[in-house]
Structures are given as C-alpha cells and as structure tokens.
Protein backbone atom coordinates (compact mmCIF):
# COMPACT_ATOMS: atom_id res chain seq x y z
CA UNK A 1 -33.32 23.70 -23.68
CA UNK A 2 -30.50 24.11 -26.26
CA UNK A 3 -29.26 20.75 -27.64
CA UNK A 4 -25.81 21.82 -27.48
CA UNK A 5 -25.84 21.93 -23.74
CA UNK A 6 -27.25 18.32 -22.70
CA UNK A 7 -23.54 17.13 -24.08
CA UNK A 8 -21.28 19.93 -21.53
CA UNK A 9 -23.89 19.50 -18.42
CA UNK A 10 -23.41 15.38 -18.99
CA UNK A 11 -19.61 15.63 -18.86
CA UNK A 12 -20.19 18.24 -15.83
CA UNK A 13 -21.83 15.55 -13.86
CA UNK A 14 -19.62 12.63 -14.92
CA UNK A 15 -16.45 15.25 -13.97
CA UNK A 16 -18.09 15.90 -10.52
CA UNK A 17 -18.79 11.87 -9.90
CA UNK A 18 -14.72 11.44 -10.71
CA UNK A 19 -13.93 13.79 -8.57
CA UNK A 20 -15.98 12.39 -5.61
CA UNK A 21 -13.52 9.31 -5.68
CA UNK A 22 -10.48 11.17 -6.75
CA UNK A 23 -11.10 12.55 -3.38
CA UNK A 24 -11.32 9.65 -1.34
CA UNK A 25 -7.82 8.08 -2.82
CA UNK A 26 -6.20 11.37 -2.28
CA UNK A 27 -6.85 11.00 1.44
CA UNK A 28 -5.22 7.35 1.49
CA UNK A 29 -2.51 8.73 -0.36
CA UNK A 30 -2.26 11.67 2.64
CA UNK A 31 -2.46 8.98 4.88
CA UNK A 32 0.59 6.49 3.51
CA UNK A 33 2.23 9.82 3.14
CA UNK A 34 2.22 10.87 6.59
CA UNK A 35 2.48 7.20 7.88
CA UNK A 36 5.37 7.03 5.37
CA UNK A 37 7.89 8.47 8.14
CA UNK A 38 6.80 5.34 10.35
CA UNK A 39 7.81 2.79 8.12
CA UNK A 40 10.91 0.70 7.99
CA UNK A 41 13.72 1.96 5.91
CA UNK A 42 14.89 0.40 3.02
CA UNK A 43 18.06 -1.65 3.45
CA UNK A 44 17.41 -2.14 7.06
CA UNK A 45 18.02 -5.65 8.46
CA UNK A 46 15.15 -8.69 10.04
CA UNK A 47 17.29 -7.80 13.07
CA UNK A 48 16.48 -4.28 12.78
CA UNK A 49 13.26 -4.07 12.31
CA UNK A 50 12.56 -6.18 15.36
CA UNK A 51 14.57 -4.23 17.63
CA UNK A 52 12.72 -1.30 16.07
CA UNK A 53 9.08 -2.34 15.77
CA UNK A 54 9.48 -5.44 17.78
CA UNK A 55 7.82 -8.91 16.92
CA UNK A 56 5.61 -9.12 13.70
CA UNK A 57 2.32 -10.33 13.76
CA UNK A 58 2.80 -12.83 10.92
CA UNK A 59 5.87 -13.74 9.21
CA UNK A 60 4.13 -15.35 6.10
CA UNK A 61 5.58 -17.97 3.47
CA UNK A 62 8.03 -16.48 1.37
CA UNK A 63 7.47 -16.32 -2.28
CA UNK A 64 9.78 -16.62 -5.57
CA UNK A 65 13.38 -18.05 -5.21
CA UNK A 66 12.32 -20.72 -8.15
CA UNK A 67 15.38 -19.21 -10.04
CA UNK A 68 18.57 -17.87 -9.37
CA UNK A 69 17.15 -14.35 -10.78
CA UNK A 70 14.36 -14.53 -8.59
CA UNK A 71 14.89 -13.60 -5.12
CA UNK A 72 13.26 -15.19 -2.37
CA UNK A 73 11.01 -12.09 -0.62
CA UNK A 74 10.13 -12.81 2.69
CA UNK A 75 6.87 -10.59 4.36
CA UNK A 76 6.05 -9.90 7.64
CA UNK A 77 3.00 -8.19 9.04
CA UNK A 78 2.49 -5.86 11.67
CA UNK A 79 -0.83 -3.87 12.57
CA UNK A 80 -0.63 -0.91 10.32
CA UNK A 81 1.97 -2.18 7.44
CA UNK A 82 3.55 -4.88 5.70
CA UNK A 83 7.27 -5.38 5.31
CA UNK A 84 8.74 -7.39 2.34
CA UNK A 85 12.59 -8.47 2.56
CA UNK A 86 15.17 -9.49 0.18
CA UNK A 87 17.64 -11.71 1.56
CA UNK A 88 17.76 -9.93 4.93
CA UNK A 89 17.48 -6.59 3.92
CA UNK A 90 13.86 -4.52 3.65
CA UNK A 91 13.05 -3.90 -0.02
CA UNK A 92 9.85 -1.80 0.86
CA UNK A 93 7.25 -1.26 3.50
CA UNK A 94 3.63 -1.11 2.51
CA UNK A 95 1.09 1.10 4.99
CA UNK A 96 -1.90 -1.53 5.40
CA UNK A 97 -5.50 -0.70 4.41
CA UNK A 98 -6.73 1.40 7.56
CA UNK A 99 -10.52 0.64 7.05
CA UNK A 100 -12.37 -1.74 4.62
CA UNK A 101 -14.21 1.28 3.03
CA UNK A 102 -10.63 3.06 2.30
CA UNK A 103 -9.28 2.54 -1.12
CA UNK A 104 -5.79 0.96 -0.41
CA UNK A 105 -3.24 -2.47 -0.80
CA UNK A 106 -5.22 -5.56 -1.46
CA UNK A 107 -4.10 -7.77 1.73
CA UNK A 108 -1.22 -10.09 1.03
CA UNK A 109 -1.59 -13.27 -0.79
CA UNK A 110 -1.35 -16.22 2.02
C-alpha cells in the first residue's frame, strides 16, 4: 500500500460518516420546511391563533420582562409546534421535534 493514500482514504471515510448525519438534519430541515406553511404567522394576535389553531396545550410561564428592554415572551404549546409571543403579537413559531431520534428544537425550558 502507498503511504500517501492511508491520509485521502481516512478523510474519505470521515467525509462519508459527515455525510450520514448531514443527511438526517437535512430531512428535519425538509420537514420544518414543509410544516413551515402550517405555522402561525408572525404578527398574528393570542386571539388569532386560537380562533385558528384553537386551545394550546400549555400556555407556559413567560420569561424576561426584568427590564424595560426586555420583553416579556409568552409560549404556548400545541402538538406539533411551539408559539412564542411578544406582547400579544407572535414573534415566531417553532415546528416541535417529531420523534426523539430526529435531530430538532430542544423542548422548552419549564
């Protein structure tokens, strides 16, 4: 075997292992892609969203709001995404971790 080649077919295998996982984000990222459509809007109201997607499942303690330049962001939780508020207005909407094998959001801090 020629020395030189032990270094190109060790980065061959490591590139091969990376891709392996690249893989398996890139279908989460499909996923919150496609489930992106599904999600709240951003600016929509509390009142909105539960006419829209009706009750959440948890409406959990809000955080910040210790100064006046941190706004209180309020979360709720529904099946297959998370919903943060500003005020009364959505900020973002976060699809959930589908299964605990899928690389995805860490669940929300309680």
């Amino acid at each position: 075997m020629n020395r030189h080649n032990h270094p190109i077919r060790l980065l061959a295998a490591v590139l091969l292992a990376a891709t392996g996982t690249a893989s398996a984000e890139t279908l989460l990222i499909q996923r919150a892609q496609h489930e992106s459509a599904a999600l709240p809007a951003r600016g929509m109201s509390m009142a909105q969203v539960e006419a829209q997607y009706g009750a959440p499942g948890e409406k959990l303690d809000p955080r910040g709001g210790q100064k006046r330049q941190w706004p209180t962001i309020n979360r709720w939780t529904y099946p297959a995404f998370t919903v943060y508020f500003e005020k009364n207005k959505v900020i973002d909407a976060v699809a959930n971790q589908a299964a605990p094998n899928e690389i995805g959001p860490k669940p929300p801090i309680r």
